[in-house]
Protein backbone atom coordinates (compact mmCIF):
# COMPACT_ATOMS: atom_id res chain seq x y z
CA UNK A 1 30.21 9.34 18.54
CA UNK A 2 30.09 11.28 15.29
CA UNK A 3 28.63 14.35 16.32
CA UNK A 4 32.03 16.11 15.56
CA UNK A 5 31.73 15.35 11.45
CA UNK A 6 28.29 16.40 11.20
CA UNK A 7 28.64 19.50 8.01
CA UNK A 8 31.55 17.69 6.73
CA UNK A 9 31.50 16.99 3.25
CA UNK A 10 34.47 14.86 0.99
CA UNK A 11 36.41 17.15 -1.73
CA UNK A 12 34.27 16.89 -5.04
CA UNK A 13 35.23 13.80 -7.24
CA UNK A 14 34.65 13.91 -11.37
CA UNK A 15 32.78 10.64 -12.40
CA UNK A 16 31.33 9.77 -16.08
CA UNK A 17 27.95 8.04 -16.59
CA UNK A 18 29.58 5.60 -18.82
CA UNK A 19 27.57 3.52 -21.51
CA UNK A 20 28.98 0.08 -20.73
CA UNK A 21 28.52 0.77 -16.94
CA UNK A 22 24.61 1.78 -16.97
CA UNK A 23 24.34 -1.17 -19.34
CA UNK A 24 25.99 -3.71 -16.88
CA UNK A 25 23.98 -2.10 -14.33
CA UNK A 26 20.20 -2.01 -15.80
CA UNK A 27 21.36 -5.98 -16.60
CA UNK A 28 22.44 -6.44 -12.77
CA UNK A 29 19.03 -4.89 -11.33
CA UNK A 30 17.13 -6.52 -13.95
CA UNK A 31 15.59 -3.49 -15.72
CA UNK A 32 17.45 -3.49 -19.36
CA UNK A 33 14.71 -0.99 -20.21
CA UNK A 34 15.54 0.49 -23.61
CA UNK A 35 15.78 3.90 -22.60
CA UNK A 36 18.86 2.44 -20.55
CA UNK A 37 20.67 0.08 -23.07
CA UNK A 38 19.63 1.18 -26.97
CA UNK A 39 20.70 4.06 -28.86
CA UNK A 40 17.49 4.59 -30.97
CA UNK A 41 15.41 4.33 -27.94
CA UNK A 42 17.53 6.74 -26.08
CA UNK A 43 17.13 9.39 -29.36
CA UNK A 44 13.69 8.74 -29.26
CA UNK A 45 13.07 9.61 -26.17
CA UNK A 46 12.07 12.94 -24.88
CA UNK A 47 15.47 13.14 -23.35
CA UNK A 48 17.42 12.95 -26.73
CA UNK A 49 19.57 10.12 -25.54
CA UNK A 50 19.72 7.14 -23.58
CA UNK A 51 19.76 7.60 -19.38
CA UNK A 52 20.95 5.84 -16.64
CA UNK A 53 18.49 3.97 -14.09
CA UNK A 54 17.60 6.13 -11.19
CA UNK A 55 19.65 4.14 -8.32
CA UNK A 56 22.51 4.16 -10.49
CA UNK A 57 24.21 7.16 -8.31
CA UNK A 58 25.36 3.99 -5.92
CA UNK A 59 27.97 3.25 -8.07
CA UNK A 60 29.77 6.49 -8.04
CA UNK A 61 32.78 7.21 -6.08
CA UNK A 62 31.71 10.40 -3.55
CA UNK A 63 35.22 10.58 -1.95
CA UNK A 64 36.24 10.40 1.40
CA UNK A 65 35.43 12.97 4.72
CA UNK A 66 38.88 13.53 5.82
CA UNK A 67 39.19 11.37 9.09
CA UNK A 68 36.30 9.65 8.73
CA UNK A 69 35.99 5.96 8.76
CA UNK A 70 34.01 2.94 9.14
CA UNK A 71 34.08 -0.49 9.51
CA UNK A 72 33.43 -2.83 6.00
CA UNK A 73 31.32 -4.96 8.45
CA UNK A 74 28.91 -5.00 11.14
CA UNK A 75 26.64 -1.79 9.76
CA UNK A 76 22.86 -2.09 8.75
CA UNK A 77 21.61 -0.60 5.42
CA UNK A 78 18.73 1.62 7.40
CA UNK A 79 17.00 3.28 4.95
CA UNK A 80 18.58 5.00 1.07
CA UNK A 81 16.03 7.51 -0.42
CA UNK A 82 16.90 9.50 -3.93
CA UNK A 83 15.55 13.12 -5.28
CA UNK A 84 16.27 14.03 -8.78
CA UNK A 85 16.26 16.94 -10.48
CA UNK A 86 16.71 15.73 -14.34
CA UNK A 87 17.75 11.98 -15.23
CA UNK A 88 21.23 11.36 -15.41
CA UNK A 89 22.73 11.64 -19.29
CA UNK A 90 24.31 8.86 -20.56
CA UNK A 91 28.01 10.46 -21.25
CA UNK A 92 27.91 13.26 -19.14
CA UNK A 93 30.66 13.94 -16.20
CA UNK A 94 29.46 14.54 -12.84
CA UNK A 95 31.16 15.83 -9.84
CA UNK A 96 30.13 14.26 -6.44
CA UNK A 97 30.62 14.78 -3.13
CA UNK A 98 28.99 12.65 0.52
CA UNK A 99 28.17 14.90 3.21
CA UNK A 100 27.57 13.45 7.08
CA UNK A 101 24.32 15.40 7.85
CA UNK A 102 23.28 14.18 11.40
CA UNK A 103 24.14 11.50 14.47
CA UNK A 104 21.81 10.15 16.96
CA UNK A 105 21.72 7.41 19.37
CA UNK A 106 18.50 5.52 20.31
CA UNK A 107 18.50 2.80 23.36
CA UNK A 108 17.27 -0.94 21.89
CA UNK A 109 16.76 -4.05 23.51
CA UNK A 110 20.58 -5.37 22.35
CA UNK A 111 21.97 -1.81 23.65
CA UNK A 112 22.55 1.69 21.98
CA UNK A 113 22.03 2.32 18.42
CA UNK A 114 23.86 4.75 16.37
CA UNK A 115 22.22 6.36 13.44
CA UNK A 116 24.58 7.66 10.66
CA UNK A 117 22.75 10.36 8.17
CA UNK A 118 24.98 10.53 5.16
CA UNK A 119 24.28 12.54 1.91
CA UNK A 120 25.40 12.04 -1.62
CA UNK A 121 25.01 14.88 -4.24
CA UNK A 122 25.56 15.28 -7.80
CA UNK A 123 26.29 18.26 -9.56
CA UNK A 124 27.18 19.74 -12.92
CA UNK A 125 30.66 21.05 -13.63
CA UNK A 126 28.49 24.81 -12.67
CA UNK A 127 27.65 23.59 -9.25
CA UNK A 128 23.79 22.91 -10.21
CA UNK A 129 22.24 20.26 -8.77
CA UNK A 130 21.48 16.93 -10.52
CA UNK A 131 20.32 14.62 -7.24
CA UNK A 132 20.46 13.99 -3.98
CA UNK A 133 20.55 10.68 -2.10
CA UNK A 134 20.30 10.36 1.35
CA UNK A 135 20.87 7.01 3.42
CA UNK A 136 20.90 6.37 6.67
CA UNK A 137 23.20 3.57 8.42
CA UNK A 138 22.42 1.81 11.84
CA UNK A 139 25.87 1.15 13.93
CA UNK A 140 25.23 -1.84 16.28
CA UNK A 141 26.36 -1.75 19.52
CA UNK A 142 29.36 -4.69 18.96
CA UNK A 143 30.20 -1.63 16.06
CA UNK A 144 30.19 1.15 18.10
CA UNK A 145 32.22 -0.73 21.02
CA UNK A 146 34.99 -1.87 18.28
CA UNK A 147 35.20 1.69 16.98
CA UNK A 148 35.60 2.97 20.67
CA UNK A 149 38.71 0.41 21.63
């Protein structure tokens, strides 16, 4: 079904880890750790300024893989896993891009599953690499039958 946009990534897009937004974060997941929210913590630290929690990558906007879509409903949240190379600065600009890395199908009791492997990545303005996070969504059968109509 989406074996044809496997190696297709979205055009880079610049995004800022912004002060106010890690703070609203850390607040949201319930982690206002200082090293997240306080300036004299962050200076402290062996970082020399504050950092953003490590799941805060979800809140990033990764563009779009040209002519792909899908639904805002129906999808299951598989599995998310995140590799980091350094902690993300508060202040700093990041580009990011998603990549679909691999489709399968698997036969389940309530018909054939579809298994999406996306990847996120994060990367200074020099193309290094900052982190990786790689999820995988389930498409139901009802999905994959309203996608094929």
């Amino acid at each position: 079904m989406f074996q044809s946009y496997i190696g297709k990534r979205s055009t880079p897009v610049n995004n800022t880890v912004e002060k106010g937004a890690v703070k609203k974060f850390a607040e949201a997941i319930g982690d206002p750790h200082p090293i997240y929210v306080e300036e004299d913590a962050g200076r402290r630290s062996r970082y020399g300024g504050n950092i953003a929690p490590p799941t805060f990558p979800r809140v990033f906007d990764y563009g779009t893989v040209k002519g792909f879509h899908l639904p805002n409903v129906g999808l299951i949240h598989g599995e998310q896993s995140f590799h980091f190379e350094r902690p993300l600065k508060v202040g700093e600009s990041i580009q990011c891009y998603t990549e679909i890395k691999d489709y399968y199908e698997r036969n389940s009791s309530s018909g054939t599953l579809g298994f999406l492997v996306i990847e996120d990545v994060g990367e200074e303005a020099g193309g290094e690499r900052i982190f990786s996070s790689q999820a995988i969504v389930i498409i139901t059968e009802a999905v994959r039958k309203r996608l094929n109509q």
